[in-house]
Protein backbone atom coordinates (compact mmCIF):
# COMPACT_ATOMS: atom_id res chain seq x y z
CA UNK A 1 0.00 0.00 0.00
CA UNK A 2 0.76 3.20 -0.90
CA UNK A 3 2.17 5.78 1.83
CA UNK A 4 1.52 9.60 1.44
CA UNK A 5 2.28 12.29 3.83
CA UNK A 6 -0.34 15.31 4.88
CA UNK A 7 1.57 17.77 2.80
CA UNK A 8 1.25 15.49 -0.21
CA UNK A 9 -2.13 14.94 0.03
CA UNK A 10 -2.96 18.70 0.72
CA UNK A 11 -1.10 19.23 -3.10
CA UNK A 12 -2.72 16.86 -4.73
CA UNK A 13 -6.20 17.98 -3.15
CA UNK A 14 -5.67 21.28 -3.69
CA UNK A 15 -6.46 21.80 0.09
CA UNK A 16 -5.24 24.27 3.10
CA UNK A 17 -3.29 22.09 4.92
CA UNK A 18 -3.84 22.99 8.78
CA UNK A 19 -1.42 21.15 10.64
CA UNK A 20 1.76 19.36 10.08
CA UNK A 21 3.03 18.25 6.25
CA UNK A 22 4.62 14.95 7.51
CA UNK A 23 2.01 12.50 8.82
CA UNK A 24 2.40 9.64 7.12
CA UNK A 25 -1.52 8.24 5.60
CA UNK A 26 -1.78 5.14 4.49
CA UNK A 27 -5.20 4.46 4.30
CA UNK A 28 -8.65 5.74 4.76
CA UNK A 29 -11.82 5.00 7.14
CA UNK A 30 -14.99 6.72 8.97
CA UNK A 31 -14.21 9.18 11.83
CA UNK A 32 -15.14 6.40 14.10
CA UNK A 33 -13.01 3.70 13.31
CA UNK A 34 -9.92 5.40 11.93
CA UNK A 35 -6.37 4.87 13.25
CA UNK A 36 -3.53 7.07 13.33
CA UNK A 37 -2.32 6.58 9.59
CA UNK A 38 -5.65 6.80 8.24
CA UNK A 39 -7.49 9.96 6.14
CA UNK A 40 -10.87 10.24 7.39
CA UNK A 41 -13.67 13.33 6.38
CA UNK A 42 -15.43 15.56 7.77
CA UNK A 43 -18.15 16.89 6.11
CA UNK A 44 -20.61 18.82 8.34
CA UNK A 45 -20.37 19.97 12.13
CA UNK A 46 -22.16 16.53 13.71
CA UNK A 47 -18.92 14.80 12.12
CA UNK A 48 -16.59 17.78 13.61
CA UNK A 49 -17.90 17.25 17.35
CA UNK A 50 -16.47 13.98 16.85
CA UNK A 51 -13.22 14.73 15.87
CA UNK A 52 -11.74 15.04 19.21
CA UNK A 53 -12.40 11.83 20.40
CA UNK A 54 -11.66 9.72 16.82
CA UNK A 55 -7.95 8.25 16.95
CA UNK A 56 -7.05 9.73 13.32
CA UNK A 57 -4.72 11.92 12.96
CA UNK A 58 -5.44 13.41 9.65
CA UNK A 59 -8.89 14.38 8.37
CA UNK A 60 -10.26 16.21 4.70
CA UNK A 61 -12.71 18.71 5.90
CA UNK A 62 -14.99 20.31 3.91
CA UNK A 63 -14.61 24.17 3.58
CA UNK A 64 -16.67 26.02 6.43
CA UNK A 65 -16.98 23.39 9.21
CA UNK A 66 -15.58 24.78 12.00
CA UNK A 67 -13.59 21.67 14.01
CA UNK A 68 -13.62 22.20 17.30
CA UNK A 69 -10.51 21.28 19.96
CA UNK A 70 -8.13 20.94 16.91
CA UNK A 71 -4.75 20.30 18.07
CA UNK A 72 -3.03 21.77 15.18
CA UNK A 73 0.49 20.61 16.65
CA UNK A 74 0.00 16.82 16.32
CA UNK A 75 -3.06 16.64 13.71
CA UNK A 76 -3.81 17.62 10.25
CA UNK A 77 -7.05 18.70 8.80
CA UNK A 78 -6.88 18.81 5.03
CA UNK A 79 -9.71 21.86 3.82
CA UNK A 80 -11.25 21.32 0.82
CA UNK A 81 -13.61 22.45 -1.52
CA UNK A 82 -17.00 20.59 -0.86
């Protein structure tokens, strides 16, 4: 499989990148049952309240959900165009 990092995927996505370029993503899954090397999406604010408590560390969120308790340091959130 196929490794990418945040920054990658934020070039090929064409999306602001909000957090760190290097997280490595090597997969993708729901908010709920994502691990820490899998893309997951967030795509309205019932999905953002989740955020915090989902084990991902990289997300695609679309443009103008607010994601509350971001920790910018240690996770990514990829913005991108609905």
């Amino acid at each position: 499989m196929t490794t990418l990092t945040t920054g990658q995927l934020a070039e090929m996505l064409r999306a602001e990148l909000v957090g760190p370029a290097d997280i490595a993503v090597s997969g993708l899954s729901t908010l709920q049952d994502a691990g820490p090397e899998e893309l997951t999406f967030i795509r309205s604010d019932k999905f953002a309240k989740l955020w915090s408590r989902s084990r991902a560390r990289a997300a695609a969120v679309a443009k103008g959900v607010a994601v509350p308790e971001h920790d910018s340091a240690s996770r990514a959130l990829l913005v991108v165009a609905e």
